[in-house]
N, C-alpha and C. Protein backbone atom coordinates (compact mmCIF):
# COMPACT_ATOMS: atom_id res chain seq x y z
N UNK A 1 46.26 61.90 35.69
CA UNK A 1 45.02 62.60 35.84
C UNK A 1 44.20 62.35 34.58
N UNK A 2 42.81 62.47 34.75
CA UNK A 2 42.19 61.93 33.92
C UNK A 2 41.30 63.11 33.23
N UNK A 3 40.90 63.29 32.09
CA UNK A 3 40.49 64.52 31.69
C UNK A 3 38.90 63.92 30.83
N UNK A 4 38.07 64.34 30.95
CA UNK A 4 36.95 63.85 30.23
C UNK A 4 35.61 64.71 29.50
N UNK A 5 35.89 64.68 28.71
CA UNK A 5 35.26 65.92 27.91
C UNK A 5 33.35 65.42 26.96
N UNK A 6 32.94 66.40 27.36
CA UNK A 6 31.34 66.24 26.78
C UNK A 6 30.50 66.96 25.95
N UNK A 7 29.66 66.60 24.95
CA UNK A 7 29.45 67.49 23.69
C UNK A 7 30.41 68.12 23.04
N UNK A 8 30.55 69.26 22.75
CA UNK A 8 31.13 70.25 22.11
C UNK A 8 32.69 69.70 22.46
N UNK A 9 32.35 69.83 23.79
CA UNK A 9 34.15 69.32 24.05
C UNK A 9 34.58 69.01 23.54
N UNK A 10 34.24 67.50 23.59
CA UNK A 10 34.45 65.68 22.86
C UNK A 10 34.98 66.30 21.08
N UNK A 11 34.18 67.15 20.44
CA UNK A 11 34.34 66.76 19.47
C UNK A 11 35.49 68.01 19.34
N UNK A 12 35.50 68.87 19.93
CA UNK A 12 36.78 69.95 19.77
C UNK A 12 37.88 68.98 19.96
N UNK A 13 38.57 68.77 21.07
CA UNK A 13 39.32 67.86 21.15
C UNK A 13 39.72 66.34 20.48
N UNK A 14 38.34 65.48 19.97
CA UNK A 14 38.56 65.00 19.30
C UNK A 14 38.17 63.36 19.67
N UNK A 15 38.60 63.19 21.46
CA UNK A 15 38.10 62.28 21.77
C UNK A 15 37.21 62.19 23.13
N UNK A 16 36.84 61.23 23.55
CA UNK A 16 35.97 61.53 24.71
C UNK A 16 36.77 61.21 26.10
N UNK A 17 38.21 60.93 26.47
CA UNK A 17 38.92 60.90 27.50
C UNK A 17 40.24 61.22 27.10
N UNK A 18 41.00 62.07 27.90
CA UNK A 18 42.95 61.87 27.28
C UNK A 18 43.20 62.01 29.00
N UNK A 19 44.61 61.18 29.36
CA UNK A 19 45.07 60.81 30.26
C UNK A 19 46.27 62.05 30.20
N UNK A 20 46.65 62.49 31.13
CA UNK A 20 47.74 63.86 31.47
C UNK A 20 48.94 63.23 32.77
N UNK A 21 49.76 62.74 32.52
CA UNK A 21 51.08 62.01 33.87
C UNK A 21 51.94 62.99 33.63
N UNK A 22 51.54 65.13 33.08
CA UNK A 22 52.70 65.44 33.61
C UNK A 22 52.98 66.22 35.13
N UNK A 23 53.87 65.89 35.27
CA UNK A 23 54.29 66.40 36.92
C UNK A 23 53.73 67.50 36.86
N UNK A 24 54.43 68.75 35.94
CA UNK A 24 54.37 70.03 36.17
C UNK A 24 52.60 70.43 36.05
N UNK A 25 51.83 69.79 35.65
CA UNK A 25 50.23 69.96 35.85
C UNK A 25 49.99 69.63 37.16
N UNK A 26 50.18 70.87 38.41
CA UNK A 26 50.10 70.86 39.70
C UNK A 26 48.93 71.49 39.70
N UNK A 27 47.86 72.16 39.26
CA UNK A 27 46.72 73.33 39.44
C UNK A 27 45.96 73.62 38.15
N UNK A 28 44.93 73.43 38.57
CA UNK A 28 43.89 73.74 36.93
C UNK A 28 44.04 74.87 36.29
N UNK A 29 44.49 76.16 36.82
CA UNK A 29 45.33 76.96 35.47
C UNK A 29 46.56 76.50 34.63
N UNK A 30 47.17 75.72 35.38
CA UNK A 30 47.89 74.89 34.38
C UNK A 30 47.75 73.93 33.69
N UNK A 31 46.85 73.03 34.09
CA UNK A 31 45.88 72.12 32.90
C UNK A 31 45.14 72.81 31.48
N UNK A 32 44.98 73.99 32.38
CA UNK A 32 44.09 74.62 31.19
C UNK A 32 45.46 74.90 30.15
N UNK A 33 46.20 75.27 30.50
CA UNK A 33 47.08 76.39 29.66
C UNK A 33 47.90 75.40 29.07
N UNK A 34 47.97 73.52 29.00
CA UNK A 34 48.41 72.59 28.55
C UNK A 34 47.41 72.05 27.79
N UNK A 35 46.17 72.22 27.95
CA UNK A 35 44.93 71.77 27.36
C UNK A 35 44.83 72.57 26.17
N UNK A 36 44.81 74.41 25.98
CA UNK A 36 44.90 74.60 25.31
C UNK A 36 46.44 74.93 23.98
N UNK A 37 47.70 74.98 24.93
CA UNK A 37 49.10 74.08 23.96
C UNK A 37 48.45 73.12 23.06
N UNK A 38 47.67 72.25 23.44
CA UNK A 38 48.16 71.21 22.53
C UNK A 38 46.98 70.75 21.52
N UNK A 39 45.40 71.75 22.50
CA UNK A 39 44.48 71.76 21.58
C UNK A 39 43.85 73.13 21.46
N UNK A 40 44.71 74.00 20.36
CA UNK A 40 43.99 75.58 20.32
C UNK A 40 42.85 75.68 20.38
N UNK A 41 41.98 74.82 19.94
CA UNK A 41 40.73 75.38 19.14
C UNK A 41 39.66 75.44 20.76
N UNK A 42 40.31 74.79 21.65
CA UNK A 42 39.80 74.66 22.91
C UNK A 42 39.43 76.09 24.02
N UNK A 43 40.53 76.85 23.13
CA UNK A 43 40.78 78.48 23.69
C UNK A 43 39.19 79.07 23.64
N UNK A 44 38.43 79.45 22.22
CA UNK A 44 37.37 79.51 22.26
C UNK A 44 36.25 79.24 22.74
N UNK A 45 36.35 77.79 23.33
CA UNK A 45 35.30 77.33 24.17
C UNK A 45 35.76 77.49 25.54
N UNK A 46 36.83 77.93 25.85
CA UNK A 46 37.65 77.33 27.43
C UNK A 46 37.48 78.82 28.24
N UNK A 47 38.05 79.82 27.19
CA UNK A 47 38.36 81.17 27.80
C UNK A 47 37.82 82.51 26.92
N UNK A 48 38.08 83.65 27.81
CA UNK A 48 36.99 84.70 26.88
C UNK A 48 38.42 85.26 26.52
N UNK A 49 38.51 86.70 26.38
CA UNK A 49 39.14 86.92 24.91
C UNK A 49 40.29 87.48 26.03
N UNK A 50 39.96 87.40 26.83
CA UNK A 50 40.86 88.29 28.28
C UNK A 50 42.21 87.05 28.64
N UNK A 51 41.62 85.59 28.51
CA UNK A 51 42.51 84.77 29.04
C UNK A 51 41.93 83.90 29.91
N UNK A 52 40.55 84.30 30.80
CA UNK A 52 40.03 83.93 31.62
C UNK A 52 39.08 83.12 31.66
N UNK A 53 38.36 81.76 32.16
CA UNK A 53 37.53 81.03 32.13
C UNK A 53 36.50 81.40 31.77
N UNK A 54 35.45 81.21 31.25
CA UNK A 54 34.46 81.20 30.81
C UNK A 54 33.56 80.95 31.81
N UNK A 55 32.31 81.52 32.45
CA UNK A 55 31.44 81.23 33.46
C UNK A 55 30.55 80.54 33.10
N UNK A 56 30.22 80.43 31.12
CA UNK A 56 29.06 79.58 30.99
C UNK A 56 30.04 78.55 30.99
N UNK A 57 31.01 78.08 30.87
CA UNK A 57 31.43 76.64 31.07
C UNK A 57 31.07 75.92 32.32
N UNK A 58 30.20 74.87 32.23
CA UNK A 58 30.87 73.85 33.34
C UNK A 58 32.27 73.08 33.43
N UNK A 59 32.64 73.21 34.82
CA UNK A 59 33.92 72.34 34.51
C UNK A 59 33.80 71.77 35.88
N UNK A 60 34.22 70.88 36.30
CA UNK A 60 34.28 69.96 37.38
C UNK A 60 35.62 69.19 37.54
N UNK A 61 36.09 69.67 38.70
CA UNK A 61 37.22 68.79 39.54
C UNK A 61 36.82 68.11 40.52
N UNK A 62 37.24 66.88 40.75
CA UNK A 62 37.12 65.71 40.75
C UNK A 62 35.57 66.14 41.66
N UNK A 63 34.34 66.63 40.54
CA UNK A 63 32.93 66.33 40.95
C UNK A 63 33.00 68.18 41.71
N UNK A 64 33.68 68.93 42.04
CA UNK A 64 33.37 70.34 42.71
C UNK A 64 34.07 71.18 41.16
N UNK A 65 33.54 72.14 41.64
CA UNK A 65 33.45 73.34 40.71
C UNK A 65 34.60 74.29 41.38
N UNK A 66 35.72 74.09 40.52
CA UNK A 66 36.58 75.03 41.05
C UNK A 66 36.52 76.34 41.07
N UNK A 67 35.44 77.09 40.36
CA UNK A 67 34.97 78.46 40.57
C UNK A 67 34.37 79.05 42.16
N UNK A 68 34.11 77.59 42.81
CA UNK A 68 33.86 77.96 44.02
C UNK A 68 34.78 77.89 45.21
N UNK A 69 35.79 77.32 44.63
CA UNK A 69 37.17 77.31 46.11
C UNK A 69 37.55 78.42 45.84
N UNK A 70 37.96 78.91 46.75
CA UNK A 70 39.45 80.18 47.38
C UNK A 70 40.04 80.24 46.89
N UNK A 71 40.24 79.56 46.06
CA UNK A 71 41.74 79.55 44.96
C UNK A 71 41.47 79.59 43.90
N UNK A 72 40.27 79.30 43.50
CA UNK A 72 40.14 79.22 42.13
C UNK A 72 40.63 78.08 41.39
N UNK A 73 41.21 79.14 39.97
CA UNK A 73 42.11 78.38 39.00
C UNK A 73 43.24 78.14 39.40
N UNK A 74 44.03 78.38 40.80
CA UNK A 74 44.80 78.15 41.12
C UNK A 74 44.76 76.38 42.08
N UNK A 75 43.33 76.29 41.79
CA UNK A 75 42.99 74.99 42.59
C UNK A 75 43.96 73.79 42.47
N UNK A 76 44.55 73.35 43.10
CA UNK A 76 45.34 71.80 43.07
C UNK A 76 44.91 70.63 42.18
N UNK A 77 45.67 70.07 41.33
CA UNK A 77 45.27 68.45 40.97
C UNK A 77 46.39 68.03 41.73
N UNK A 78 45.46 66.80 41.67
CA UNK A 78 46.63 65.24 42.17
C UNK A 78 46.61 64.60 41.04
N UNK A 79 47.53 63.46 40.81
CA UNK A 79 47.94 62.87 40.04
C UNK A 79 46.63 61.82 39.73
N UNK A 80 45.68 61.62 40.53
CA UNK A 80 44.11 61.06 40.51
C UNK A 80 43.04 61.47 40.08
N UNK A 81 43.25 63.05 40.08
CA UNK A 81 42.24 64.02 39.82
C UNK A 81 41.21 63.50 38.46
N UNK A 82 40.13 63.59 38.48
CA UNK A 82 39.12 63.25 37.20
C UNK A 82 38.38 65.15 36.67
N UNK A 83 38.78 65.99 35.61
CA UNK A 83 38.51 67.04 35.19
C UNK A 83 37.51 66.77 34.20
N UNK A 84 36.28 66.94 34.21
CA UNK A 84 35.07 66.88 33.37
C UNK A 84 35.06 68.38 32.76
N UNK A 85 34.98 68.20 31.59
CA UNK A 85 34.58 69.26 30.99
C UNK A 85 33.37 69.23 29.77
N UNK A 86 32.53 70.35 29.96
CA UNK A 86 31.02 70.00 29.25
C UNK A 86 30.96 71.49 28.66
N UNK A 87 29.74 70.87 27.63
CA UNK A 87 29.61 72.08 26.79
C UNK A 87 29.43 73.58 27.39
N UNK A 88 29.26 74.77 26.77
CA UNK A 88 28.66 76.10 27.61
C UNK A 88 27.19 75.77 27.64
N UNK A 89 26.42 76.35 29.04
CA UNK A 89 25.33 76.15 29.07
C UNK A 89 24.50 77.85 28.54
N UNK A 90 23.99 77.23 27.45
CA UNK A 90 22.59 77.82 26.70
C UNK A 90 21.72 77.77 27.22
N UNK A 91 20.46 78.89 26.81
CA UNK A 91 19.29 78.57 26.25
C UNK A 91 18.37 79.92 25.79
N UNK A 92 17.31 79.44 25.19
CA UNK A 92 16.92 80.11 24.20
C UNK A 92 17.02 80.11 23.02
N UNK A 93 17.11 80.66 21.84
CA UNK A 93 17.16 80.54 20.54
C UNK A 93 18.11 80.16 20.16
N UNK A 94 19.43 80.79 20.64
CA UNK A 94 20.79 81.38 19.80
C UNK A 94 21.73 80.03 21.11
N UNK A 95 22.18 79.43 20.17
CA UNK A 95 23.32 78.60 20.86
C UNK A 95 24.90 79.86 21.22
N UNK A 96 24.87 79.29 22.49
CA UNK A 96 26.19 80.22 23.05
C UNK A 96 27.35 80.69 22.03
N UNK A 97 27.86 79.41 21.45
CA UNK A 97 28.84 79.65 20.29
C UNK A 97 28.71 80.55 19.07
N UNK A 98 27.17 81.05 18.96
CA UNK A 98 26.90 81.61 17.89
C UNK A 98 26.95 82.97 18.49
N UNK A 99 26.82 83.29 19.71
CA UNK A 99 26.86 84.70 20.41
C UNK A 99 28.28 85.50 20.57
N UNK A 100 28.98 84.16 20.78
CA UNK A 100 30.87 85.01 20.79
C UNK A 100 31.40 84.93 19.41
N UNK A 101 32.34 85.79 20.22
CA UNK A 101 33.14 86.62 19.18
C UNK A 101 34.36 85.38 18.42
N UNK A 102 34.66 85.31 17.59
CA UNK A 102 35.66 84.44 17.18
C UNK A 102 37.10 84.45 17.36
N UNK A 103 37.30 85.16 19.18
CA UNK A 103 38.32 85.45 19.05
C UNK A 103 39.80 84.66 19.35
N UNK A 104 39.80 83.36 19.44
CA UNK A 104 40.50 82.85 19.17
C UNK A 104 40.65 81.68 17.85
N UNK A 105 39.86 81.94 17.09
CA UNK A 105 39.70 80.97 16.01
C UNK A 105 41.30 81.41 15.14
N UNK A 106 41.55 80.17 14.41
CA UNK A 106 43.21 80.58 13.81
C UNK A 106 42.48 81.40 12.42
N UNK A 107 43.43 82.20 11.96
CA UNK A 107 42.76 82.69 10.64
C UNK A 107 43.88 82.09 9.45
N UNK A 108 43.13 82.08 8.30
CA UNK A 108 43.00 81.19 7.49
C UNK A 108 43.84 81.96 6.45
């Protein structure tokens, strides 16, 4: 499965594609919860302080918005699947990131 990340993403993570062949990543709550294993800092942009997706995120499976299936985050990948992930959508003065809380940032 192919994972592909934009703005903010890209540079949280670090690069602009990472490839995922593990089995047990059957459903995008479990991508997420391997996405953020292996890249914390992703928690902040990914999920609110509850655990739960973020609504200003876009995220896209393979091109649909899994916020809109029946299942949710429980939605299915295949081993083909393409997961886009893009910055939170803003606007107005104050960029989104500057509005939350820091609650998953590591402390120092």
């Amino acid at each position: 499965m192919q994972l592909r990340f934009y703005a903010n993403m890209r540079t949280t993570v670090g690069r602009p594609l990472l490839e995922i062949d593990e089995a047990k990543v059957d459903s995008f709550r479990k991508l997420l919860a391997l996405l953020v294993e292996k890249y914390p800092e992703t928690a902040f942009h990914l999920l609110d302080a509850n655990g739960n997706l973020r609504p200003d995120v876009p995220i896209y499976v393979d091109g649909r918005n899994p916020r809109l299936s029946s299942i949710g985050m429980d939605a299915p990948l295949m081993p083909d699947s393409v997961i886009s992930f893009f910055s939170p959508i803003s606007s107005g003065k104050l960029n989104v990131e500057v509005l939350r809380e820091p609650t998953y940032r590591k402390k120092e």
